[in-house]
PDB file of N, CA and C in Angstrom:
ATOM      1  N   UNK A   1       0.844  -1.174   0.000  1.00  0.00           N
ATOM      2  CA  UNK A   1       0.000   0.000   0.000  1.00  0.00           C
ATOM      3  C   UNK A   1       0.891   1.240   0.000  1.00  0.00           C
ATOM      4  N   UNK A   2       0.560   2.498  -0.766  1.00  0.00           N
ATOM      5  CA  UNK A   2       1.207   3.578  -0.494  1.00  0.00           C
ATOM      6  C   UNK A   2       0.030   4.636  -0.863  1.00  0.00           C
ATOM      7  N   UNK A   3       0.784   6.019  -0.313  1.00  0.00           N
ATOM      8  CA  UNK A   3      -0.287   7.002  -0.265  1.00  0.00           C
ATOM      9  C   UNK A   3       0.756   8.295  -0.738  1.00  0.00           C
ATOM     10  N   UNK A   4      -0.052   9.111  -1.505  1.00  0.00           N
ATOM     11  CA  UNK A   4       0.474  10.402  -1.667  1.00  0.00           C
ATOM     12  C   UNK A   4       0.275  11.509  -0.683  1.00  0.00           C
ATOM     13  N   UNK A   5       1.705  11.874  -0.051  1.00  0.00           N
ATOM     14  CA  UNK A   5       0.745  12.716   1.040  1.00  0.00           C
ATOM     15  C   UNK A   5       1.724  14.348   0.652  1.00  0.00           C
ATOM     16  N   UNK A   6       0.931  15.217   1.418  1.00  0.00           N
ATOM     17  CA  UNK A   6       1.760  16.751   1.190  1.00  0.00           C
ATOM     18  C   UNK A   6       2.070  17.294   2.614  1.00  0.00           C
ATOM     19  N   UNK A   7       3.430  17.927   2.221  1.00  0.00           N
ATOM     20  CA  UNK A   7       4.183  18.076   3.194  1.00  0.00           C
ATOM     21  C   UNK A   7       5.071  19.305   3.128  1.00  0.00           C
ATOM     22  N   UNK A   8       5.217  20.112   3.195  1.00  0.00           N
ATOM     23  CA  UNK A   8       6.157  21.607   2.969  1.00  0.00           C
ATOM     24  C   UNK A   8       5.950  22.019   1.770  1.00  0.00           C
ATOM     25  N   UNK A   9       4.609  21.925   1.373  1.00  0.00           N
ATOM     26  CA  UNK A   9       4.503  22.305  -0.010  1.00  0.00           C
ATOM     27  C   UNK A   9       4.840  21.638  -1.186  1.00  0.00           C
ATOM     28  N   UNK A  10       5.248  20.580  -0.815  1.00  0.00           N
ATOM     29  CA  UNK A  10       5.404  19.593  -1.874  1.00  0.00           C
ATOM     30  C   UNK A  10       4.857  17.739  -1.674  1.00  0.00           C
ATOM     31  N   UNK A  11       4.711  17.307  -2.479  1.00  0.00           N
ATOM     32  CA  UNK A  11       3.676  16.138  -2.540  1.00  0.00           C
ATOM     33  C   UNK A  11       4.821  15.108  -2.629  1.00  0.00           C
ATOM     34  N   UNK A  12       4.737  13.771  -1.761  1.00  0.00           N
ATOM     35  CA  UNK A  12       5.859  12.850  -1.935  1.00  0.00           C
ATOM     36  C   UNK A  12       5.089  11.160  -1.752  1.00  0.00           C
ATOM     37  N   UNK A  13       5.160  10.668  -2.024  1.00  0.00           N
ATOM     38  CA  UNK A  13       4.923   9.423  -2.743  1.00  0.00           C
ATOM     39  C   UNK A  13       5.510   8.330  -1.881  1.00  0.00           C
ATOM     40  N   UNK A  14       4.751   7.653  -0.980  1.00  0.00           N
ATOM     41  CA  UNK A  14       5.556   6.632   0.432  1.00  0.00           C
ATOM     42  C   UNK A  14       4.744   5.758   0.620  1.00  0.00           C
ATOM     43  N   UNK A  15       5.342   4.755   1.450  1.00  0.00           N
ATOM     44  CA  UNK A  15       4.669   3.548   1.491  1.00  0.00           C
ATOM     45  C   UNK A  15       5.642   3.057   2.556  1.00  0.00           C
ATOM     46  N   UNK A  16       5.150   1.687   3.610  1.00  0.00           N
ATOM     47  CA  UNK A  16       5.871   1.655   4.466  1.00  0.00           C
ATOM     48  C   UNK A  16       7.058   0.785   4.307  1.00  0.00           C
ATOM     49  N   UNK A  17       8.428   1.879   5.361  1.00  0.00           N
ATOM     50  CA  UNK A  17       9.180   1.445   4.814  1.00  0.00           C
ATOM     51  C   UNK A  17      10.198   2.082   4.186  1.00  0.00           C
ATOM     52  N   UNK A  18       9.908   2.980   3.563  1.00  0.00           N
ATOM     53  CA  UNK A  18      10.392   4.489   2.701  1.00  0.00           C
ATOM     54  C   UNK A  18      11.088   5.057   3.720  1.00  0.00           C
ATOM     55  N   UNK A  19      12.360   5.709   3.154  1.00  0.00           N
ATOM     56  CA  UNK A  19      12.847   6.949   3.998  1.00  0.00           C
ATOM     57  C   UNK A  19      13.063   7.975   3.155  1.00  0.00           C
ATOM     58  N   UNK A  20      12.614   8.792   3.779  1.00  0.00           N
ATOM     59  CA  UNK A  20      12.333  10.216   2.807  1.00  0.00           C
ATOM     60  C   UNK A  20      12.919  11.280   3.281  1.00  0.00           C
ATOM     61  N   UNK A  21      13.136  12.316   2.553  1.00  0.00           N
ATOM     62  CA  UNK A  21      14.341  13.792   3.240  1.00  0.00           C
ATOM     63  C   UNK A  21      12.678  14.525   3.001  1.00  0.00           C
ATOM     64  N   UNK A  22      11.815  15.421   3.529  1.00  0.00           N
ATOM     65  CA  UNK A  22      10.972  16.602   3.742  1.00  0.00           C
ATOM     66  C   UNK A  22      11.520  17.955   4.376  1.00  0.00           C
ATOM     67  N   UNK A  23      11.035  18.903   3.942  1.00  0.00           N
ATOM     68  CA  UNK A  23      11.195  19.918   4.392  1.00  0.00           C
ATOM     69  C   UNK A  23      10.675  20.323   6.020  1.00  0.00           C
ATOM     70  N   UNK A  24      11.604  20.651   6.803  1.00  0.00           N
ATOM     71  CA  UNK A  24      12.000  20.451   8.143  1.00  0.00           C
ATOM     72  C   UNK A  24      10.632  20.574   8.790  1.00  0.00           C
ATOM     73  N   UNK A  25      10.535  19.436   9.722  1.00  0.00           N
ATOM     74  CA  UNK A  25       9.459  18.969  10.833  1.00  0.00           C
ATOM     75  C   UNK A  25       9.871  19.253  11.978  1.00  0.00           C
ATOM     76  N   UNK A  26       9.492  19.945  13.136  1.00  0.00           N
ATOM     77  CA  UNK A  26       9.764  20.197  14.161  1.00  0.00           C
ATOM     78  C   UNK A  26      10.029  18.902  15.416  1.00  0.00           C
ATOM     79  N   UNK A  27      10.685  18.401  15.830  1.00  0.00           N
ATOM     80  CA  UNK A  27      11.272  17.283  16.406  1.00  0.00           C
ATOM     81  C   UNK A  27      11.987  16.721  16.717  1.00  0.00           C
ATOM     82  N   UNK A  28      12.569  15.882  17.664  1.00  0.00           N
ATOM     83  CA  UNK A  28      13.870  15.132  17.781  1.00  0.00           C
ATOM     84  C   UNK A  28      13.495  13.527  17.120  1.00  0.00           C
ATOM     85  N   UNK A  29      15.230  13.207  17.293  1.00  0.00           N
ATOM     86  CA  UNK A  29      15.303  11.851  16.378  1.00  0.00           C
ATOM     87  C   UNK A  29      14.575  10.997  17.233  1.00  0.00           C
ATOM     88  N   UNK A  30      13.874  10.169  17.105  1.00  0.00           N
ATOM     89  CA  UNK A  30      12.899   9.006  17.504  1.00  0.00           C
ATOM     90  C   UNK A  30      11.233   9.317  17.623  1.00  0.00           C
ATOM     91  N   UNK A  31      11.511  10.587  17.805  1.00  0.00           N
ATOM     92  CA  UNK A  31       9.837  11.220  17.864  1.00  0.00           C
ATOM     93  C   UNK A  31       9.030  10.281  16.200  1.00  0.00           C
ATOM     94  N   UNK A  32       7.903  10.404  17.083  1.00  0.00           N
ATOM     95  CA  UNK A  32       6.719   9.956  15.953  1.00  0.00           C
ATOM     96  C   UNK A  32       5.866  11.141  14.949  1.00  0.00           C
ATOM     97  N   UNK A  33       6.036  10.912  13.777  1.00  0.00           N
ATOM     98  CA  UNK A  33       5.037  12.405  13.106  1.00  0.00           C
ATOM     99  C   UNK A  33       3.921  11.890  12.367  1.00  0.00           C
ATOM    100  N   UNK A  34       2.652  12.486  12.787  1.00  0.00           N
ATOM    101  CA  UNK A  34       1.516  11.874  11.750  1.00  0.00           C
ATOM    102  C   UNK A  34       1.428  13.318  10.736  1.00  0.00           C
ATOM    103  N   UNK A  35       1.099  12.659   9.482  1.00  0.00           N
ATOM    104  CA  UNK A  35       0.873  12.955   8.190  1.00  0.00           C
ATOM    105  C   UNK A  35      -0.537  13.305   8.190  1.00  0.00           C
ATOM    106  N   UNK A  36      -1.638  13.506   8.521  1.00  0.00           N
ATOM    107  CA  UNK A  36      -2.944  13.627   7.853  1.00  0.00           C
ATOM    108  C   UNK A  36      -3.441  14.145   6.667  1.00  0.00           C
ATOM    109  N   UNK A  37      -2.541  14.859   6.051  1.00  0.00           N
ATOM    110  CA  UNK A  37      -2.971  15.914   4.736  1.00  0.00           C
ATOM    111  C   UNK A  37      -2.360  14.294   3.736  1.00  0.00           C
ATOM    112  N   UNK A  38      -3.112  13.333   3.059  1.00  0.00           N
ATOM    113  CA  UNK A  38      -3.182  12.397   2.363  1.00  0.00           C
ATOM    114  C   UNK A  38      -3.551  12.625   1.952  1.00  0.00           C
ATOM    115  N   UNK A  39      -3.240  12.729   0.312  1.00  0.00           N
ATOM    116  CA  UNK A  39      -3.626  13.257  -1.455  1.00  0.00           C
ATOM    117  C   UNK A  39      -4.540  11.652  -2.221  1.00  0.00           C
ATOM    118  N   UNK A  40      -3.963  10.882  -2.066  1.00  0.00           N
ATOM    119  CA  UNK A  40      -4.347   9.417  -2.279  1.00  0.00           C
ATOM    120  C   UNK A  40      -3.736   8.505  -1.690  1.00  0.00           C
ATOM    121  N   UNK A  41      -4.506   7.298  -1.416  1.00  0.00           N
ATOM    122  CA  UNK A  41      -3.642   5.902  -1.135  1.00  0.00           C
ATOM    123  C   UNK A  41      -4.593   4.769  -2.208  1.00  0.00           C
ATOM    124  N   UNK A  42      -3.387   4.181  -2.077  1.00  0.00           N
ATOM    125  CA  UNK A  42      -3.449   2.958  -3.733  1.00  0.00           C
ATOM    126  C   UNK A  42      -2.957   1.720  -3.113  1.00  0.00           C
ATOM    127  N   UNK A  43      -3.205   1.011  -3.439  1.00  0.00           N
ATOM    128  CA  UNK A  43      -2.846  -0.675  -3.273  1.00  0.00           C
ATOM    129  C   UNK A  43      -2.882  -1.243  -4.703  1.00  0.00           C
ATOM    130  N   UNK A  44      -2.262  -2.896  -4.980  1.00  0.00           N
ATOM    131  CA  UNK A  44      -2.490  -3.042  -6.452  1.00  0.00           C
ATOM    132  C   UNK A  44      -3.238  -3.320  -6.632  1.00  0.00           C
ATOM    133  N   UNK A  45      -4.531  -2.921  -6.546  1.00  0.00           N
ATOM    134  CA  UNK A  45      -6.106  -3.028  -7.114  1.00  0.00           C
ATOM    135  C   UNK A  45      -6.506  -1.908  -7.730  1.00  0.00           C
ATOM    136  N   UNK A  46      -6.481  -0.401  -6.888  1.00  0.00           N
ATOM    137  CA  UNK A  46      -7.113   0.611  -7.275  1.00  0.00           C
ATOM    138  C   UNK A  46      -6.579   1.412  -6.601  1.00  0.00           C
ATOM    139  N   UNK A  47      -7.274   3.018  -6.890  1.00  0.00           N
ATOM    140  CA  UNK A  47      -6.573   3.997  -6.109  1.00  0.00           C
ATOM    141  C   UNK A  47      -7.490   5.030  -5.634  1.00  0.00           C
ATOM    142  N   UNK A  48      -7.524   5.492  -4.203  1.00  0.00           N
ATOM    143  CA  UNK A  48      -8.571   6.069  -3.624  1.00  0.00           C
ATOM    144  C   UNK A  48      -8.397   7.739  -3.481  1.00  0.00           C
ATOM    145  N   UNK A  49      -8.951   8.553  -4.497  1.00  0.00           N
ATOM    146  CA  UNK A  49      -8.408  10.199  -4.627  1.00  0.00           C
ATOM    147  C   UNK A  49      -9.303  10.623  -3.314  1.00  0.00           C
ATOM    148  N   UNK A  50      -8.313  11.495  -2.484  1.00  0.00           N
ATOM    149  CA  UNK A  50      -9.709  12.688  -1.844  1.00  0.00           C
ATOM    150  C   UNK A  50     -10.035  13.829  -2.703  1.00  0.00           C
ATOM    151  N   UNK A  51     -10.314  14.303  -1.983  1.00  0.00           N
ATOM    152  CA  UNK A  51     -11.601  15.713  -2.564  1.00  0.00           C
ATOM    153  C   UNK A  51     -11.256  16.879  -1.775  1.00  0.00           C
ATOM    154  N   UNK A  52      -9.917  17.799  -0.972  1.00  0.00           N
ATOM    155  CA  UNK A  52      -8.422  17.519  -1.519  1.00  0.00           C
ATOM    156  C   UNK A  52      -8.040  16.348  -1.107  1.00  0.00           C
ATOM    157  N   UNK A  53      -8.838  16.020   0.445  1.00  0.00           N
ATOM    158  CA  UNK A  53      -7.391  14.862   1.025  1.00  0.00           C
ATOM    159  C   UNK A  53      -8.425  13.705   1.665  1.00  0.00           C
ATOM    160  N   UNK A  54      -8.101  12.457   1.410  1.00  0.00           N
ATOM    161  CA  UNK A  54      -8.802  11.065   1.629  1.00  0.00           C
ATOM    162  C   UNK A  54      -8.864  11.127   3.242  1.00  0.00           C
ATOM    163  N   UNK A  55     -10.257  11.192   3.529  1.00  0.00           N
ATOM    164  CA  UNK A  55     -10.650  10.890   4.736  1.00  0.00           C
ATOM    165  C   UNK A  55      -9.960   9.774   5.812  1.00  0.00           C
ATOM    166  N   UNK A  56      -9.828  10.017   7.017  1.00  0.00           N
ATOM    167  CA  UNK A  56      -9.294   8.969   7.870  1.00  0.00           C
ATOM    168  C   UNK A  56      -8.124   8.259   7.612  1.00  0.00           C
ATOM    169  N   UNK A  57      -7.566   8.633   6.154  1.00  0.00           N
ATOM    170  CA  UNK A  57      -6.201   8.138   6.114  1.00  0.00           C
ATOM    171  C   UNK A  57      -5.051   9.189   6.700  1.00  0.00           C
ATOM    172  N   UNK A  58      -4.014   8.559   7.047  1.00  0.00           N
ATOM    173  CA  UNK A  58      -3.077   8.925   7.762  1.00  0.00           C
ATOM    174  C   UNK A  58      -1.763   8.243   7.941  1.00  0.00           C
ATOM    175  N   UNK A  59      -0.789   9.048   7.157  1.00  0.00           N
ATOM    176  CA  UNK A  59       0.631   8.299   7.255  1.00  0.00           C
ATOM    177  C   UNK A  59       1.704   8.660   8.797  1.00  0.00           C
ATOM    178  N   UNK A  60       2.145   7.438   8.986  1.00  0.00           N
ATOM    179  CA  UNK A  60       2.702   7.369  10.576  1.00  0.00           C
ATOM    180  C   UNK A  60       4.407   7.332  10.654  1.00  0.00           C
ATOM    181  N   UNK A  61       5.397   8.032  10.328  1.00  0.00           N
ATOM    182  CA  UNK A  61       6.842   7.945  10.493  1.00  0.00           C
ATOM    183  C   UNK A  61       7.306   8.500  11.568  1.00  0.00           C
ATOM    184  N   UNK A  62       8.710   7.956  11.799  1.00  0.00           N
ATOM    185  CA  UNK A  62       9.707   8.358  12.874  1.00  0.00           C
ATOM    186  C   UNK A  62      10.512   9.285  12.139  1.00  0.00           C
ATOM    187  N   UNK A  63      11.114  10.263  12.937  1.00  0.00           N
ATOM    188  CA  UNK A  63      12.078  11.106  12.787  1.00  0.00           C
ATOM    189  C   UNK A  63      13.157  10.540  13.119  1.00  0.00           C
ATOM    190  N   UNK A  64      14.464  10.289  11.719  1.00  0.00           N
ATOM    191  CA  UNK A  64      15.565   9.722  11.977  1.00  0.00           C
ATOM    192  C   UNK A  64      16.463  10.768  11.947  1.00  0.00           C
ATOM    193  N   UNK A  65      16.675  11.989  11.598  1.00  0.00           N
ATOM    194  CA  UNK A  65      17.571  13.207  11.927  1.00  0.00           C
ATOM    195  C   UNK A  65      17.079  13.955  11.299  1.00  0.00           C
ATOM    196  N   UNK A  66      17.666  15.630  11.672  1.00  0.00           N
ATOM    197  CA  UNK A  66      17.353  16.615  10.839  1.00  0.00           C
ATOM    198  C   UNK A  66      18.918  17.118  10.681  1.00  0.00           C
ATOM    199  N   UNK A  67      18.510  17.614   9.254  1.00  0.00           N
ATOM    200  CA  UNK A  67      19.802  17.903   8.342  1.00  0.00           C
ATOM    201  C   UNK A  67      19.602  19.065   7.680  1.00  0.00           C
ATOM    202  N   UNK A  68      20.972  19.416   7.392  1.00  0.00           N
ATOM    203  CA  UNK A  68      20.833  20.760   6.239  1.00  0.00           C
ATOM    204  C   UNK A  68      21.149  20.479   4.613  1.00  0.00           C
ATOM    205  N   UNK A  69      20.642  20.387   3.824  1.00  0.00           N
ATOM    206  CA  UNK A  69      20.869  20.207   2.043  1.00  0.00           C
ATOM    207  C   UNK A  69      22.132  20.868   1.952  1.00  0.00           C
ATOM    208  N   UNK A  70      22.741  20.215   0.698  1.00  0.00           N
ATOM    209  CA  UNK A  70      23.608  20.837  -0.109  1.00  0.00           C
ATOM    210  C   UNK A  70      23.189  22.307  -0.368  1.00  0.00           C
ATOM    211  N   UNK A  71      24.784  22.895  -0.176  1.00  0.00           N
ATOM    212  CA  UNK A  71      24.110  25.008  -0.562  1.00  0.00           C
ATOM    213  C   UNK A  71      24.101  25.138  -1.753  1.00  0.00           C
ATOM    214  N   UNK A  72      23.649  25.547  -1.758  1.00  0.00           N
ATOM    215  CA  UNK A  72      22.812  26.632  -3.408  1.00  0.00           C
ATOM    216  C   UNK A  72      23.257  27.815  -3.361  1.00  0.00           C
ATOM    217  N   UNK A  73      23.962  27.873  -4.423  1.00  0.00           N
ATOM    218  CA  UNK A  73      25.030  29.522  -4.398  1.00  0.00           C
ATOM    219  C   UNK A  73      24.272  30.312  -5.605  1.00  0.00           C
ATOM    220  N   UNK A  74      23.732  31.258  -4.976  1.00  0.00           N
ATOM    221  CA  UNK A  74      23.285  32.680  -5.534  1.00  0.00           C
ATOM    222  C   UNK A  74      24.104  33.792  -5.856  1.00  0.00           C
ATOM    223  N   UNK A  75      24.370  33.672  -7.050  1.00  0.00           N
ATOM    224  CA  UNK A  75      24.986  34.859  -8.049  1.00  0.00           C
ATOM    225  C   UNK A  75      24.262  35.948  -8.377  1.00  0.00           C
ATOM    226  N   UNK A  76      24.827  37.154  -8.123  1.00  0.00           N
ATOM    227  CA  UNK A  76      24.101  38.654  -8.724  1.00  0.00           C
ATOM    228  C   UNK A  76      25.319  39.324  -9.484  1.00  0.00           C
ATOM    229  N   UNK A  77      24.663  39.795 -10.285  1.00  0.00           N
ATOM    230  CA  UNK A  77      25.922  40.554 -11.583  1.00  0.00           C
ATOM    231  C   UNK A  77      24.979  41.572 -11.772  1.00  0.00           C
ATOM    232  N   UNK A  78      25.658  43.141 -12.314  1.00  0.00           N
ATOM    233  CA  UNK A  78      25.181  43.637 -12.866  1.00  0.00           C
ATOM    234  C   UNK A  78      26.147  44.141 -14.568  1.00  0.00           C
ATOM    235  N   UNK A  79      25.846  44.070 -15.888  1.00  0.00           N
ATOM    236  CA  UNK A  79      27.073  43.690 -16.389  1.00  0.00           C
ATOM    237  C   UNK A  79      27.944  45.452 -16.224  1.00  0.00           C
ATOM    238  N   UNK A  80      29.312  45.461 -16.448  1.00  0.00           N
ATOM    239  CA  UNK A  80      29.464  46.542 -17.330  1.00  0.00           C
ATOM    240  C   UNK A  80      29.703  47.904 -15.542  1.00  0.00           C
ATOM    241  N   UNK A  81      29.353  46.895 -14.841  1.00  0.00           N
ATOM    242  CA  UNK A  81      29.259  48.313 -13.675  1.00  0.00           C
ATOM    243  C   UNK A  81      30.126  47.684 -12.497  1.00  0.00           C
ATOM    244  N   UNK A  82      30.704  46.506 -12.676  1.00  0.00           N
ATOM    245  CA  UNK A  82      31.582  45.957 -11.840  1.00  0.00           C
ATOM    246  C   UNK A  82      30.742  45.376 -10.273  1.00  0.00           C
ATOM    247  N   UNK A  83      29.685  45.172 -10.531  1.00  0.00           N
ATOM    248  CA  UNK A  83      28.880  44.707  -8.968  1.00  0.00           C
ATOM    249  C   UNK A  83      28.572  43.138  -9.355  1.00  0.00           C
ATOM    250  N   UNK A  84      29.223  42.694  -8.265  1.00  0.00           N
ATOM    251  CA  UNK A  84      29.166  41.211  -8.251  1.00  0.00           C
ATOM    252  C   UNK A  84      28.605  40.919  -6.474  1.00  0.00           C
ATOM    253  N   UNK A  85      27.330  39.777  -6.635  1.00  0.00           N
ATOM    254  CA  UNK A  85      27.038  39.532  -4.893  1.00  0.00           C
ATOM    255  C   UNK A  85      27.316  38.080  -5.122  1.00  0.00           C
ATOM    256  N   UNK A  86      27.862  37.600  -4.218  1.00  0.00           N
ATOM    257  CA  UNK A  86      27.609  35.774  -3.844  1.00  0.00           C
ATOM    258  C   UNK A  86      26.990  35.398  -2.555  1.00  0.00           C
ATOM    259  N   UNK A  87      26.043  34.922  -2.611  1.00  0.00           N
ATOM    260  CA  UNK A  87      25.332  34.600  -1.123  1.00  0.00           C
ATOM    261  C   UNK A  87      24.870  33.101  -1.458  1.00  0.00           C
ATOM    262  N   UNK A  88      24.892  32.110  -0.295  1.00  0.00           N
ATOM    263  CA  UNK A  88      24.558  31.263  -0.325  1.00  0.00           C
ATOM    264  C   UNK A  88      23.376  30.676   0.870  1.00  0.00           C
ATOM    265  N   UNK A  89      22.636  29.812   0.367  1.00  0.00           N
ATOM    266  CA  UNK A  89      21.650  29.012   1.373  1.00  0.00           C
ATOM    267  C   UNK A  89      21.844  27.468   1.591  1.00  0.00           C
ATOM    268  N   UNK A  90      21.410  26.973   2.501  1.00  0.00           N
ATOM    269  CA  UNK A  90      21.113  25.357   3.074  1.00  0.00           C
ATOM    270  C   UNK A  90      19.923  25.823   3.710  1.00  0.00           C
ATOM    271  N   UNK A  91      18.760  24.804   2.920  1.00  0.00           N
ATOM    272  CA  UNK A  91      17.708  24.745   3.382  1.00  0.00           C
ATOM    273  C   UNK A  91      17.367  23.368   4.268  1.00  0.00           C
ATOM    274  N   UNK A  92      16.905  23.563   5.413  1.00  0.00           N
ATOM    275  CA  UNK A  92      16.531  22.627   6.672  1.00  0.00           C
ATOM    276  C   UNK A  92      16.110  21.219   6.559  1.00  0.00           C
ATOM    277  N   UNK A  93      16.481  20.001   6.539  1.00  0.00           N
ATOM    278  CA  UNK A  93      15.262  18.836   6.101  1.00  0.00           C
ATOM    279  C   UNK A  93      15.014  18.116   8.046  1.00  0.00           C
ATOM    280  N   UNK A  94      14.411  17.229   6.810  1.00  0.00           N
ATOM    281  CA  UNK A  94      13.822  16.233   8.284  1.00  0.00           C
ATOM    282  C   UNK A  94      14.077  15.061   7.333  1.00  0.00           C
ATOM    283  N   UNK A  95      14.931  13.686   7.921  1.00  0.00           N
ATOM    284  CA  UNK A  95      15.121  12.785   7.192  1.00  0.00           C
ATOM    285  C   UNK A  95      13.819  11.876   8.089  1.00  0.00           C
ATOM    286  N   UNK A  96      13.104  11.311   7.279  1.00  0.00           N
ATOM    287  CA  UNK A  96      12.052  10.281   7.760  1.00  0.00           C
ATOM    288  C   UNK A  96      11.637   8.721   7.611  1.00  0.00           C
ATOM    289  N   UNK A  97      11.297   7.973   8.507  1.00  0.00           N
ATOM    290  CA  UNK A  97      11.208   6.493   7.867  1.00  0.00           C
ATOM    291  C   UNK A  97       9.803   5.983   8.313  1.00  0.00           C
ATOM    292  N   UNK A  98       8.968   5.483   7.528  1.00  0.00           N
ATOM    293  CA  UNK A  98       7.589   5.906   7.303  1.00  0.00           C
ATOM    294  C   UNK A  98       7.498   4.233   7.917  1.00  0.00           C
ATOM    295  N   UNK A  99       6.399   4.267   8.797  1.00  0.00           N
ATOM    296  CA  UNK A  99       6.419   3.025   9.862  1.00  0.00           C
ATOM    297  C   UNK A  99       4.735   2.618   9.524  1.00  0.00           C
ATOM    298  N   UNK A 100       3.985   3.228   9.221  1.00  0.00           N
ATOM    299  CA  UNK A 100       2.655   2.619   9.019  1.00  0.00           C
ATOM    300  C   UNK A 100       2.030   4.133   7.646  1.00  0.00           C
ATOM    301  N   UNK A 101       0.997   3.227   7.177  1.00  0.00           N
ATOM    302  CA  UNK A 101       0.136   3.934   6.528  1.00  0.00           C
ATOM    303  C   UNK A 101      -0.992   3.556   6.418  1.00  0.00           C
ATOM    304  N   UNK A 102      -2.066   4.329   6.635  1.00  0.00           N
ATOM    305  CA  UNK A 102      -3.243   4.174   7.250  1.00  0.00           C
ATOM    306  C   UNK A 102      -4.534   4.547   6.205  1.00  0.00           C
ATOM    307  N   UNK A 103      -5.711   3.389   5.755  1.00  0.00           N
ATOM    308  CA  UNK A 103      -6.500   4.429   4.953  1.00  0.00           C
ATOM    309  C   UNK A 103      -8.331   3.981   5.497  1.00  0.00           C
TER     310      UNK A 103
END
C-alpha cells in the first residue's frame, strides 16, 4: 500500500518502509510524526483520490535526523558596472522512515 501525502509544499509518494528527506518537521530523532494531509492511497487493485485529502487516512513515520541540504550559491551581476554579490543558502530537512500507513 502507499499514499500520496503533502508536506512543505510539496507532494511525496511513500509507502511503508520508505525513507524520505521533507522539508524540516519540528522534532527530535525518535519522535513519531503523523501525516494527515493524504492526497491518495493505492494498493495493487485501485486507487482512492480525496476531494483535496482522503478521509481517515493517515501516514505514521519516525524522525531519523534533521539535516541541512547541499548550498545553493546565488549569483548577482550587474554587467558593465563591476557589482558582483555571492550569497549562499542550506535549506533545513527532516530525514524520515515511514512506519505505518493508514486508509
Amino acid at each position: 500500500m502507499y499514499a500520496i501525502i503533502e508536506t512543505g509544499g510539496k507532494q511525496q509518494r511513500v509507502s511503508e518502509g520508505d525513507v524520505i528527506a521533507v522539508e524540516r518537521v519540528p522534532g527530535n530523532p525518535g519522535t513519531a510524526v503523523e501525516f494527515d494531509k493524504v492526497l491518495a492511497v493505492g494498493d495493487g487493485d485501485g486507487l482512492m483520490v480525496g476531494r483535496p485529502y482522503v478521509e481517515k487516512a493517515k501516514v505514521i513515520a519516525s524522525i531519523i535526523s534533521q539535516e541541512r541540504d547541499r548550498k545553493v550559491t546565488i549569483f548577482k551581476k550587474k554587467r558593465r558596472k563591476n557589482y558582483r554579490r555571492t550569497k549562499g543558502h542550506r535549506q533545513y530537512l527532516t530525514r524520515l522512515k515511514v512506519t505505518e500507513v493508514r486508509a
